[in-house]
N, C-alpha and C. Protein backbone atom coordinates (compact mmCIF):
# COMPACT_ATOMS: atom_id res chain seq x y z
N UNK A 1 61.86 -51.01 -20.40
CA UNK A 1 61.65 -49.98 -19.40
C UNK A 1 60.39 -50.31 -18.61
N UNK A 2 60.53 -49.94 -17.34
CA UNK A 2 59.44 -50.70 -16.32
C UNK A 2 58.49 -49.18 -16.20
N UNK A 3 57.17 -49.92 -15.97
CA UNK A 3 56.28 -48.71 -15.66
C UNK A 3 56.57 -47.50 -14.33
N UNK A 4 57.19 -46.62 -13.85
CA UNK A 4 57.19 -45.78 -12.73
C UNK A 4 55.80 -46.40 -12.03
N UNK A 5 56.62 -46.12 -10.35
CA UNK A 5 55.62 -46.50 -9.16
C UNK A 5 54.47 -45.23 -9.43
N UNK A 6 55.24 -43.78 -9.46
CA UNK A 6 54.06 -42.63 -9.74
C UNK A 6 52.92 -42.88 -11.13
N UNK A 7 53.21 -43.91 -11.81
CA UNK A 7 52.12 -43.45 -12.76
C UNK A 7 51.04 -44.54 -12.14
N UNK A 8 50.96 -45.20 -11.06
CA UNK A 8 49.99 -46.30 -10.90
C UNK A 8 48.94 -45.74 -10.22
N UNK A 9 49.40 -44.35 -9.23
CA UNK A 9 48.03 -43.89 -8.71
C UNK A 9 47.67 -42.80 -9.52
N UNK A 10 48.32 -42.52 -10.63
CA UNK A 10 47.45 -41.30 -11.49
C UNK A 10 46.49 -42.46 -12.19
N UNK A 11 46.71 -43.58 -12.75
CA UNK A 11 45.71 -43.89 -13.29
C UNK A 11 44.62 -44.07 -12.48
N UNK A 12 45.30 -44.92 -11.45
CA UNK A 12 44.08 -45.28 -10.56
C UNK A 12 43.00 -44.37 -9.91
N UNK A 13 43.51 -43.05 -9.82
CA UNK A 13 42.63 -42.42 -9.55
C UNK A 13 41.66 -41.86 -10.70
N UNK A 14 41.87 -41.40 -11.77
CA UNK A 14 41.09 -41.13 -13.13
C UNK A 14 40.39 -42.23 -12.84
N UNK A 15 40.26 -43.49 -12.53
CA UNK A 15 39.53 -44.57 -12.94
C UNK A 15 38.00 -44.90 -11.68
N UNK A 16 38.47 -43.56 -10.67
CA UNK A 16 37.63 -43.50 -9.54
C UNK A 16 36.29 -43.12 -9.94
N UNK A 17 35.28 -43.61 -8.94
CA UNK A 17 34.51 -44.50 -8.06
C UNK A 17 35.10 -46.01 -8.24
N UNK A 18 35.33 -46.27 -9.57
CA UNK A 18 35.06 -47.62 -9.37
C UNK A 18 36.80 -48.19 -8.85
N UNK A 19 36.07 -49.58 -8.18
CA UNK A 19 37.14 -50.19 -7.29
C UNK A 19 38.25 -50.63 -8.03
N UNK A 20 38.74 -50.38 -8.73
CA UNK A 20 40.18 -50.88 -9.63
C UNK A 20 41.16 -51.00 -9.19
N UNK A 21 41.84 -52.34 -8.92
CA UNK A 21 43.31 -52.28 -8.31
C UNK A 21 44.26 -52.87 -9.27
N UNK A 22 45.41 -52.42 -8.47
CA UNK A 22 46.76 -52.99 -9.82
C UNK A 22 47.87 -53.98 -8.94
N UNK A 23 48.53 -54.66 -9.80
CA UNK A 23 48.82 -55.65 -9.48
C UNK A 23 50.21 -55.58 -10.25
N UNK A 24 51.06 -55.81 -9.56
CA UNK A 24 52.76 -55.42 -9.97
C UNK A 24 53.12 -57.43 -10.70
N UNK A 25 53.32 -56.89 -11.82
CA UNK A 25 53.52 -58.08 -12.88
C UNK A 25 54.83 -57.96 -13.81
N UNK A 26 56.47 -58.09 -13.55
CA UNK A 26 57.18 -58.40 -14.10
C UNK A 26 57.65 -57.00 -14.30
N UNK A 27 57.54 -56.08 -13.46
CA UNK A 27 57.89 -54.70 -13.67
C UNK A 27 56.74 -53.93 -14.15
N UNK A 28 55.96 -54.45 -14.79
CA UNK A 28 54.59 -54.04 -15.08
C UNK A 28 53.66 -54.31 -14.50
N UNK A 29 51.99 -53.41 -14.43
CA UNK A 29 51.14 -53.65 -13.61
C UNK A 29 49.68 -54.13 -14.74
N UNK A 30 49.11 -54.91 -13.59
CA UNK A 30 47.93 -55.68 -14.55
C UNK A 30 46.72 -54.83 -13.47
N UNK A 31 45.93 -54.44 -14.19
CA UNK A 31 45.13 -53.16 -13.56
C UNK A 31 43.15 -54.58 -14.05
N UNK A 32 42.37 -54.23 -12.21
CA UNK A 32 41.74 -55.53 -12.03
C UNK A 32 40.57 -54.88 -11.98
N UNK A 33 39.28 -55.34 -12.04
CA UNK A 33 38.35 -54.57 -12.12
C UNK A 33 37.08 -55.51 -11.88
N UNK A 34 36.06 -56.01 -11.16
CA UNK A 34 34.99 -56.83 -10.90
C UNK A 34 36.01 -58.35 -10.81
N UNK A 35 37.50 -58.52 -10.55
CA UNK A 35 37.91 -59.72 -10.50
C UNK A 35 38.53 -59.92 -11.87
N UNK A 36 38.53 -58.83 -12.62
CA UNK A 36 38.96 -59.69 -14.03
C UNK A 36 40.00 -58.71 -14.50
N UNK A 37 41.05 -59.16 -15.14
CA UNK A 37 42.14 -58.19 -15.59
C UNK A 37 41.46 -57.69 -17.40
N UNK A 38 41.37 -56.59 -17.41
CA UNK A 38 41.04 -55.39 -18.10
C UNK A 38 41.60 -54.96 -18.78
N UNK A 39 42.79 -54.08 -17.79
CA UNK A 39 43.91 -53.65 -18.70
C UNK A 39 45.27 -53.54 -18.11
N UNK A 40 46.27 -52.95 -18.73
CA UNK A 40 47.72 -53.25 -18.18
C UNK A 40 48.26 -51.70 -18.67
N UNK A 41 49.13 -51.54 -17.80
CA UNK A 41 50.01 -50.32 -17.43
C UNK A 41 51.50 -51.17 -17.95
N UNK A 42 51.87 -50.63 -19.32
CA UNK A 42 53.50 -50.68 -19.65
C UNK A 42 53.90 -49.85 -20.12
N UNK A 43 55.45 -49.78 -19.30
CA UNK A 43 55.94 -48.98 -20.39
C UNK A 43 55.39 -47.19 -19.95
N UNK A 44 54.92 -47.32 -19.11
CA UNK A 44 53.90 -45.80 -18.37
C UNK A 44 53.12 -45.54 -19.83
N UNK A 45 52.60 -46.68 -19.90
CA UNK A 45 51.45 -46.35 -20.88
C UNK A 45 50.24 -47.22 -20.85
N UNK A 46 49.01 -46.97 -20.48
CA UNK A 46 47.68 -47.49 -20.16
C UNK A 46 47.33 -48.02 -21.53
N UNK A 47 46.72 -49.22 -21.15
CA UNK A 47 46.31 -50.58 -22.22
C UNK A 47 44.96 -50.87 -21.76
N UNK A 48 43.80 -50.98 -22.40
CA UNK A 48 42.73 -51.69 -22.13
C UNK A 48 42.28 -52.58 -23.37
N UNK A 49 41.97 -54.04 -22.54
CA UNK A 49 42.10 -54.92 -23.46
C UNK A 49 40.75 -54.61 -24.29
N UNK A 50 41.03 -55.18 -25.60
CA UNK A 50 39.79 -55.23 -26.54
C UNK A 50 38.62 -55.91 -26.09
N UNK A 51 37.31 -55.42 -26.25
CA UNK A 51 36.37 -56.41 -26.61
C UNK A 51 35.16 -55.76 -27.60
N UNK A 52 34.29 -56.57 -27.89
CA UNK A 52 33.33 -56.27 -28.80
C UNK A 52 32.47 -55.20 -28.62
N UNK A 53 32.06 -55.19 -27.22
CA UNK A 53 31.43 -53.73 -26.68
C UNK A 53 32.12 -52.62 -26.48
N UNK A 54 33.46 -53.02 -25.97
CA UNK A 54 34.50 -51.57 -25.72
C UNK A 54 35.01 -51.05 -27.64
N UNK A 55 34.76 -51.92 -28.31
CA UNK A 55 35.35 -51.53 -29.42
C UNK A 55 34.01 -50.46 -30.21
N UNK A 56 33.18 -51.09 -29.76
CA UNK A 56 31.58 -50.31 -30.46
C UNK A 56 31.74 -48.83 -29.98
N UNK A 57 32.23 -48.82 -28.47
CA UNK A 57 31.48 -47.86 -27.40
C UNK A 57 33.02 -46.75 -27.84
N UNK A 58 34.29 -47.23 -27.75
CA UNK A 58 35.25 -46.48 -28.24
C UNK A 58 35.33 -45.68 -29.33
N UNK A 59 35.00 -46.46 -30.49
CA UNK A 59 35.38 -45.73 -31.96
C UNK A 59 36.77 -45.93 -32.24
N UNK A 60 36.59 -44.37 -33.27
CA UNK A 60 38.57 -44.88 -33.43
C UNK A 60 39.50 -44.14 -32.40
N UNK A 61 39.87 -45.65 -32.11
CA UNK A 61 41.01 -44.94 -31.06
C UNK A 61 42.21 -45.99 -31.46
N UNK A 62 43.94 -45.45 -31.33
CA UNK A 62 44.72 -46.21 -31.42
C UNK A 62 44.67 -47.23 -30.40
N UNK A 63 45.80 -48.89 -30.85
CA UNK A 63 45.76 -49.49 -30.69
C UNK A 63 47.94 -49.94 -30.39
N UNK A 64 48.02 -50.27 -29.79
CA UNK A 64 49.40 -50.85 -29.78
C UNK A 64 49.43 -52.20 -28.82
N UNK A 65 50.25 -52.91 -28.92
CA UNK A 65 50.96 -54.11 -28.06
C UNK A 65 51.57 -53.64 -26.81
N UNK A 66 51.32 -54.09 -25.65
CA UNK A 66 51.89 -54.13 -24.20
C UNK A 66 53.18 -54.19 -23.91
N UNK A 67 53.26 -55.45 -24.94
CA UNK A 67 54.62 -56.22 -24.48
C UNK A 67 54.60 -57.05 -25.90
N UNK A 68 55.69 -57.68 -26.10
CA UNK A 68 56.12 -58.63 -27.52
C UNK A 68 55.30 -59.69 -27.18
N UNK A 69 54.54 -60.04 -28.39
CA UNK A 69 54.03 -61.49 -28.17
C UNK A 69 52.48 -61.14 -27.86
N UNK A 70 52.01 -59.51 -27.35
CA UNK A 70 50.43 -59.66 -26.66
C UNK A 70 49.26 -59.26 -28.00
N UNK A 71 48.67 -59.48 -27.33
CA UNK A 71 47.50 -59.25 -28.01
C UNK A 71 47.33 -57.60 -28.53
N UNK A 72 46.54 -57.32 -29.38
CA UNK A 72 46.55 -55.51 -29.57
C UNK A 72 45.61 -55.47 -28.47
N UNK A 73 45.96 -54.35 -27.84
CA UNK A 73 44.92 -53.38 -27.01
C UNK A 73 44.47 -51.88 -27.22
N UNK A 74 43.69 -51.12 -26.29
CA UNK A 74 43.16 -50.06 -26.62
C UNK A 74 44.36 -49.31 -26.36
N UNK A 75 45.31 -48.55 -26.60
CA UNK A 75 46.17 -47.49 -26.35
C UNK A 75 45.98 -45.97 -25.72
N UNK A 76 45.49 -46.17 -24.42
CA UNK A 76 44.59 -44.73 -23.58
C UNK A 76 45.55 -43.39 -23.72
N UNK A 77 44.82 -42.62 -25.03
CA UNK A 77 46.06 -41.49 -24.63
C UNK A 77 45.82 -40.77 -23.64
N UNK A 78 46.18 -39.58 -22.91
CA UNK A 78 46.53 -38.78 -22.33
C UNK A 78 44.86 -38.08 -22.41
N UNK A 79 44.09 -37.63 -23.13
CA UNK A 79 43.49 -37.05 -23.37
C UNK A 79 41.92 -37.96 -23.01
N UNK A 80 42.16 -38.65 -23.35
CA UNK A 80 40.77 -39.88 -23.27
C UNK A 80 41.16 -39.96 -21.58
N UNK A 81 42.27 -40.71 -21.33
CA UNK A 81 42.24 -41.00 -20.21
C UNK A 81 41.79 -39.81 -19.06
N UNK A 82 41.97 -38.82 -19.37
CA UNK A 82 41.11 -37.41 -18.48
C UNK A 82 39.78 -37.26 -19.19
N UNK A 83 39.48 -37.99 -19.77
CA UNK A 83 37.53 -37.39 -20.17
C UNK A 83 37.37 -38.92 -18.78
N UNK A 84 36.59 -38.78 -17.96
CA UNK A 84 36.41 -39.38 -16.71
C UNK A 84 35.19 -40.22 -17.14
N UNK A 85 34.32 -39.38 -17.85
CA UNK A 85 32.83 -40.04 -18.45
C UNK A 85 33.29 -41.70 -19.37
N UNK A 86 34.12 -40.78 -20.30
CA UNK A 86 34.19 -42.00 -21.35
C UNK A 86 35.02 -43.39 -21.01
N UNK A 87 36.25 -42.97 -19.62
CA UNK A 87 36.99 -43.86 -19.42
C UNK A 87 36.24 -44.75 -19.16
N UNK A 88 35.38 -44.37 -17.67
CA UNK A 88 34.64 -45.40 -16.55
C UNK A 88 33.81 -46.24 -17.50
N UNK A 89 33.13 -45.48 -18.13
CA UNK A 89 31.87 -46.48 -19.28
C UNK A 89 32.88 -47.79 -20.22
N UNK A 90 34.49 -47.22 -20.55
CA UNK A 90 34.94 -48.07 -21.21
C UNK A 90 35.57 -49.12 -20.56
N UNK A 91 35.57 -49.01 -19.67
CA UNK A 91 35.98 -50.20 -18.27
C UNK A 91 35.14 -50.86 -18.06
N UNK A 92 33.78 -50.16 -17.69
CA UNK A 92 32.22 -50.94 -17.24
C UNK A 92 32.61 -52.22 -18.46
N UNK A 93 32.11 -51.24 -19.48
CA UNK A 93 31.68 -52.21 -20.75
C UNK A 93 32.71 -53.69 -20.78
N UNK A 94 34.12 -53.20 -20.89
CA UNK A 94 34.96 -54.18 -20.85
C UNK A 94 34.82 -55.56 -20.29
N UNK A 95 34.74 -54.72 -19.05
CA UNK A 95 34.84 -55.81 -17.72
C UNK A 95 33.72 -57.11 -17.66
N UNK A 96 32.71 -55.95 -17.90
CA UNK A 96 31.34 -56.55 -18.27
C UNK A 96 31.45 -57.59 -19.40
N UNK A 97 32.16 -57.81 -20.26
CA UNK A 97 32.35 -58.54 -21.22
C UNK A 97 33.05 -59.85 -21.10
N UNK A 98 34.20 -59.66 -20.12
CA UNK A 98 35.64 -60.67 -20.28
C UNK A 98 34.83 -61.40 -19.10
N UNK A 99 35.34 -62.68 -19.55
CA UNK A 99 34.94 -63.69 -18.32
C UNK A 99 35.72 -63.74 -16.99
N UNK A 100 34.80 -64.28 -16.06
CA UNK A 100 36.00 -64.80 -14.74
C UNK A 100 37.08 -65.71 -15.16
N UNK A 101 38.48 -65.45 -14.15
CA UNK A 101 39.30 -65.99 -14.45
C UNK A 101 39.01 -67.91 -13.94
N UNK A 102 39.61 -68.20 -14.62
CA UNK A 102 39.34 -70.05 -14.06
C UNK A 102 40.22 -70.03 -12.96
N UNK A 103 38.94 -70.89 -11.93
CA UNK A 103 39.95 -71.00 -10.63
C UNK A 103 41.57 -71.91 -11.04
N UNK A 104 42.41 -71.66 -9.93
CA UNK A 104 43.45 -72.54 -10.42
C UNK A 104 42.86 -74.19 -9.58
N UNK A 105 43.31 -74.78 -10.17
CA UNK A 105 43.40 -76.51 -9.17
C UNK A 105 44.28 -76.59 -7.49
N UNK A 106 44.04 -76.77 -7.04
CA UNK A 106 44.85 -77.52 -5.55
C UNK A 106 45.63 -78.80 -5.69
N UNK A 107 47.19 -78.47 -5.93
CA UNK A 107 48.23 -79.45 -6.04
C UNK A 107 47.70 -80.24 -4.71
N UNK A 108 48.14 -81.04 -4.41
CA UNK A 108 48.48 -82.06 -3.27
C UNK A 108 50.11 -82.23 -2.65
């Protein structure tokens, strides 16, 4: 089941001031943040990827898979995702963490 077009600007807006855009990926969206992918929208369900600071700054929060095969991520319920304070800080932190993507090469 593919994520609904309506759930891409509810997130996106909870996720306001900051500049976050999404990016339509295989029926699913990869949600971008300082240049770096963060987290992913499947399934109409918000994913932010793990890291060492978002995991400190979170606590316990569930965790599920995106898609078969991914990595665990943060599982944003309904409730977190409307506290506005805790989201933005858990994005900062994230983002702040994951590296730039490697440029790609120039075929010839």
């Amino acid at each position: 089941m593919a994520t609904k077009k309506d759930f891409v600007p509810k997130i996106l807006e909870k996720l306001e001031p900051l500049d976050v855009t999404a990016k339509p990926m295989f029926g699913e969206y990869g949600l971008y943040y300082k240049g770096k992918m963060f987290g992913l929208l499947c399934d109409d369900t918000f994913f932010i990827r793990v890291t060492e600071a978002g995991s400190k700054f979170a606590g316990r929060i569930g965790k599920g898979f995106p898609y078969p095969g991914a990595k665990p991520a943060f599982k944003i319920s309904n409730a977190k995702a409307n506290d506005h304070a805790w989201l933005t800080e858990l994005v900062e932190l994230t983002a702040n963490e994951l590296p730039l993507p490697k440029k790609k090469k120039k075929t010839s």
